[in-house]
Protein backbone atom coordinates (compact mmCIF):
# COMPACT_ATOMS: atom_id res chain seq x y z
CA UNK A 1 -171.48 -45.76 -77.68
CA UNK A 2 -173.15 -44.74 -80.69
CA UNK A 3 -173.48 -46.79 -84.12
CA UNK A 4 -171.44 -44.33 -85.78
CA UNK A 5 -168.91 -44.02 -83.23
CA UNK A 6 -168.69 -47.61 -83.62
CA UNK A 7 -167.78 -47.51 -87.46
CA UNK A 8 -165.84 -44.57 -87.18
CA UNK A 9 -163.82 -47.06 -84.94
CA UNK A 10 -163.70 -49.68 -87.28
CA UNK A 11 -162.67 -47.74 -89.69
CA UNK A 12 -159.75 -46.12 -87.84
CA UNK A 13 -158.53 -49.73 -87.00
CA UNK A 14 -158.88 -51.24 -90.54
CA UNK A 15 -157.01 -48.05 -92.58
CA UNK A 16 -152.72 -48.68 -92.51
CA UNK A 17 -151.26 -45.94 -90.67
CA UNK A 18 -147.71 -45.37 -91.72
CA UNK A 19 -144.94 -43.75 -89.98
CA UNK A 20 -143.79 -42.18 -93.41
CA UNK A 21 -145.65 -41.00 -96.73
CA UNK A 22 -143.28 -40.27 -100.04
CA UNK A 23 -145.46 -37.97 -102.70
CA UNK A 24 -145.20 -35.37 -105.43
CA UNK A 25 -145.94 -32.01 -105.42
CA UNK A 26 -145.53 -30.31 -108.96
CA UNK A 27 -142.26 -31.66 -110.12
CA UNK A 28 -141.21 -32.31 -106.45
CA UNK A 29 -140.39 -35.87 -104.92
CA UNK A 30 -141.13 -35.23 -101.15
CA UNK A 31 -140.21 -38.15 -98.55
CA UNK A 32 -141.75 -37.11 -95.01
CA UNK A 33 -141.53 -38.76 -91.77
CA UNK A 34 -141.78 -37.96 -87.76
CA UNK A 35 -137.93 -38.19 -87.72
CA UNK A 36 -137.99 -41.21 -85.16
CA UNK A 37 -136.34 -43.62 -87.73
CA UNK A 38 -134.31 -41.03 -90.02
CA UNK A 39 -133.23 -37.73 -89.36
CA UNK A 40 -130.14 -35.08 -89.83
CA UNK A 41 -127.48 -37.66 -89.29
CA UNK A 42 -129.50 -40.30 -91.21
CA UNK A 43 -131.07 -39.46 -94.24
CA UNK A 44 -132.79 -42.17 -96.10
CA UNK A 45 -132.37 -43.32 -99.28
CA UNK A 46 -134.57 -43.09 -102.24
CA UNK A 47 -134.85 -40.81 -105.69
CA UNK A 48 -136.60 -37.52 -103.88
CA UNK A 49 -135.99 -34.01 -103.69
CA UNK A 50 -137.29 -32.74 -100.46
CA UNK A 51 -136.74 -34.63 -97.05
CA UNK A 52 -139.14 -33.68 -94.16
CA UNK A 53 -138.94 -34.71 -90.54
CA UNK A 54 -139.62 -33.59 -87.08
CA UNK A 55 -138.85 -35.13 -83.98
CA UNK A 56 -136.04 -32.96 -83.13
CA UNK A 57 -137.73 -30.22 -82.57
CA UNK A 58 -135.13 -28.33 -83.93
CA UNK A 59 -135.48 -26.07 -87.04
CA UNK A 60 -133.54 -26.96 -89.93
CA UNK A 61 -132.78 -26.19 -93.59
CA UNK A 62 -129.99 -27.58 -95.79
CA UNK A 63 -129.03 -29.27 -98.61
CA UNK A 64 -127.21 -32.77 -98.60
CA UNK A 65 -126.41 -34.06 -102.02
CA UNK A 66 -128.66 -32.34 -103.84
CA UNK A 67 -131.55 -33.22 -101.55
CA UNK A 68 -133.52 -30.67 -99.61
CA UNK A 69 -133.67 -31.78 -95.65
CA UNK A 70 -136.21 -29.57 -93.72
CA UNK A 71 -137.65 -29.75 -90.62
CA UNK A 72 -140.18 -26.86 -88.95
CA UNK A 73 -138.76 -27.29 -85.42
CA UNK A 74 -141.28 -26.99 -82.67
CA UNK A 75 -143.60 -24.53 -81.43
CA UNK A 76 -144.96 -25.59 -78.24
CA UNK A 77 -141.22 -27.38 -77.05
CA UNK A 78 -138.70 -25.78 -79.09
CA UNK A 79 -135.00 -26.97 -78.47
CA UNK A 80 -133.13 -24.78 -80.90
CA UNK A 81 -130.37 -23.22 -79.08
């Protein structure tokens, strides 16, 4: 293995990898996630305006209490009905 594979590895295994990332974008509050630990039925908490998930692999676009919940479905395994 080369010396700079061997950092890049190092590197990899030293930065945090979380499973969700809250930013802005313009005025925007955005909370996204995979969808493993929140989802549809269980929105999380928090001051944001835009919810993103996956994990369902089912499209979806609505609005829960003034929060935007997305999600772009799937394309290679789509399960929308």
């Amino acid at each position: 293995m080369s010396s700079a594979a061997i950092v890049m590895l190092k590197l990899i295994s030293d930065f945090p990898i979380n499973d969700f990332i809250d930013f802005k974008f313009g005025k925007y509050f955005i909370h996204a996630d995979h969808g493993h630990h929140y989802g549809p039925d269980n929105i999380p908490s928090g001051n944001y305006d835009l919810y993103l998930y996956g994990h369902y692999h089912k499209v979806n676009l609505s609005l829960v209490d003034g929060k935007i919940i997305a999600s772009p479905g799937s394309i290679s395994l789509p399960k929308d009905e």
